[in-house]
Each structure stands twice: as structure tokens, then as C-alpha cells.
Protein backbone atom coordinates (compact mmCIF):
# COMPACT_ATOMS: atom_id res chain seq x y z
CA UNK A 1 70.37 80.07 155.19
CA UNK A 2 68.87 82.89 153.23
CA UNK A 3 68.09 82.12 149.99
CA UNK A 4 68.31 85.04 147.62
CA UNK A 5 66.39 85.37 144.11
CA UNK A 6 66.64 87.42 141.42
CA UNK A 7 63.76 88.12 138.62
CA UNK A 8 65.69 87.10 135.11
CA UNK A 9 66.20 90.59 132.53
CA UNK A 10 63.90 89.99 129.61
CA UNK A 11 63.94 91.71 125.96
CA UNK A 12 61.78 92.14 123.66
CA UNK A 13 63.40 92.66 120.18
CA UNK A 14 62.36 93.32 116.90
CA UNK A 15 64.23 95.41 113.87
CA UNK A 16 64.44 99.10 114.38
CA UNK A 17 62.03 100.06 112.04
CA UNK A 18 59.28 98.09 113.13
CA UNK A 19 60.41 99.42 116.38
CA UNK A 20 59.86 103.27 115.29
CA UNK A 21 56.89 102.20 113.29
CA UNK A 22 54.92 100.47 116.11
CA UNK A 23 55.83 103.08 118.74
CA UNK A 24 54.70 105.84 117.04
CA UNK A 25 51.37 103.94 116.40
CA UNK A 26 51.08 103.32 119.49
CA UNK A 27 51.67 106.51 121.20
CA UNK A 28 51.11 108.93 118.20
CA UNK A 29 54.64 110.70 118.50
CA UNK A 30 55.95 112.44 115.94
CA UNK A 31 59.18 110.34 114.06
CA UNK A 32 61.04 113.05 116.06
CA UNK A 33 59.64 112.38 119.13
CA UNK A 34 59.76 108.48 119.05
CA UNK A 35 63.37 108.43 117.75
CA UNK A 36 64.14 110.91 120.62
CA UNK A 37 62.79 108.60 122.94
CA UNK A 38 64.64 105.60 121.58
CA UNK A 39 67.58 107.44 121.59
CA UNK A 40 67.29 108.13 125.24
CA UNK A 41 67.33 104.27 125.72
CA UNK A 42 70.15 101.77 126.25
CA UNK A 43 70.70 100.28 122.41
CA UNK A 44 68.93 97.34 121.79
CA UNK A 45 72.53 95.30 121.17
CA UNK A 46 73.25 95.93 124.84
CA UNK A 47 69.70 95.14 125.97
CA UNK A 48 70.13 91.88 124.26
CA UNK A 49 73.39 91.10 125.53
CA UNK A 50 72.82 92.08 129.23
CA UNK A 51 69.13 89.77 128.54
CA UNK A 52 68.46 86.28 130.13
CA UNK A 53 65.92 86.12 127.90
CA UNK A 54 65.31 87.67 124.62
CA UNK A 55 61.64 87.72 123.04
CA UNK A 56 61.55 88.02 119.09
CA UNK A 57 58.54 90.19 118.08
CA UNK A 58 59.79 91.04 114.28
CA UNK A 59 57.08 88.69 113.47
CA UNK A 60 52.86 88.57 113.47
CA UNK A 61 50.80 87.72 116.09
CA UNK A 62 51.41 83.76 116.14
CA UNK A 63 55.17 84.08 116.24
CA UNK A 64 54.78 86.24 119.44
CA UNK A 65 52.54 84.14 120.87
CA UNK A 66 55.44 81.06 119.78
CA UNK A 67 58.01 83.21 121.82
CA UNK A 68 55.58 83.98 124.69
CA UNK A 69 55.32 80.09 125.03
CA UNK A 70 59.02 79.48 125.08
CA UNK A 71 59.57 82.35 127.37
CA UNK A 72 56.73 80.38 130.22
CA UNK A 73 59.39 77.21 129.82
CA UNK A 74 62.01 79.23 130.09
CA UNK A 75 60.50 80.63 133.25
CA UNK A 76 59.14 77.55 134.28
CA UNK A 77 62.12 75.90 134.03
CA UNK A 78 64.21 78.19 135.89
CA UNK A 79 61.70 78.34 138.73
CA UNK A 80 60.34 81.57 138.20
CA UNK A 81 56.71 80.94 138.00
């Protein structure tokens, strides 16, 4: 037989404001802009609850990297790597 696979969903999270704060550094939008452009998204809650996997980035740089590492096992372990 065929076998059929399918990628897992994965989210990245972190609080709104950090959200709004790190898009507009990163893109230099206006507040108007970015908020525009997070409006035009699914929210967030539904993100997270359609997610196989979410990744927690409300943190610094080490607790990413933390939640990089459990996403590889998480991967790993359901043979997507």
C-alpha cells in the first residue's frame, strides 16, 4: 500500500505585545501597519489549537533555543526528520 504523510502544523507563540513589538522591528511597519497585518491573520488561540506543535518564544535567546530542541524530539520522535 501507499503510505501517506503529512508535515505536523507548528506555532510559534509569544504574548501579543512582544508580537507587535518584534514585527515592527523587524519589518519597520508602522503600529498601524503591523497590527493590520496581524489582524489579517488567523488569531493566535486558533493557531495554537489547530498546532501539533507549539514553540514558546516569549522568552530570550536560550529559551528558544530550549524549545527548538524539544521541537527536533518532537520531530524526531514522530518520524519527521
Amino acid at each position: 500500500g501507499q503510505e501517506t504523510k503529512f508535515a505536523p502544523v507548528v506555532v510559534v507563540s509569544a504574548p501579543f505585545e512582544l508580537q507587535l513589538e518584534r514585527a515592527m522591528a523587524r519589518s519597520g511597519w508602522t503600529k498601524e501597519e503591523t497590527l493590520a497585518r496581524i489582524a489579517a491573520q488567523l488569531d493566535l488561540a486558533e493557531k495554537v489549537r489547530r498546532a501539533d506543535f507549539v514553540v514558546d518564544n516569549s522568552g530570550d535567546e536560550s529559551r528558544l533555543l530550549s524549545e527548538v530542541e524539544r521541537l527536533i524530539a518532537f520531530l524526531e520522535a514522530h518520524r519527521c526528520l
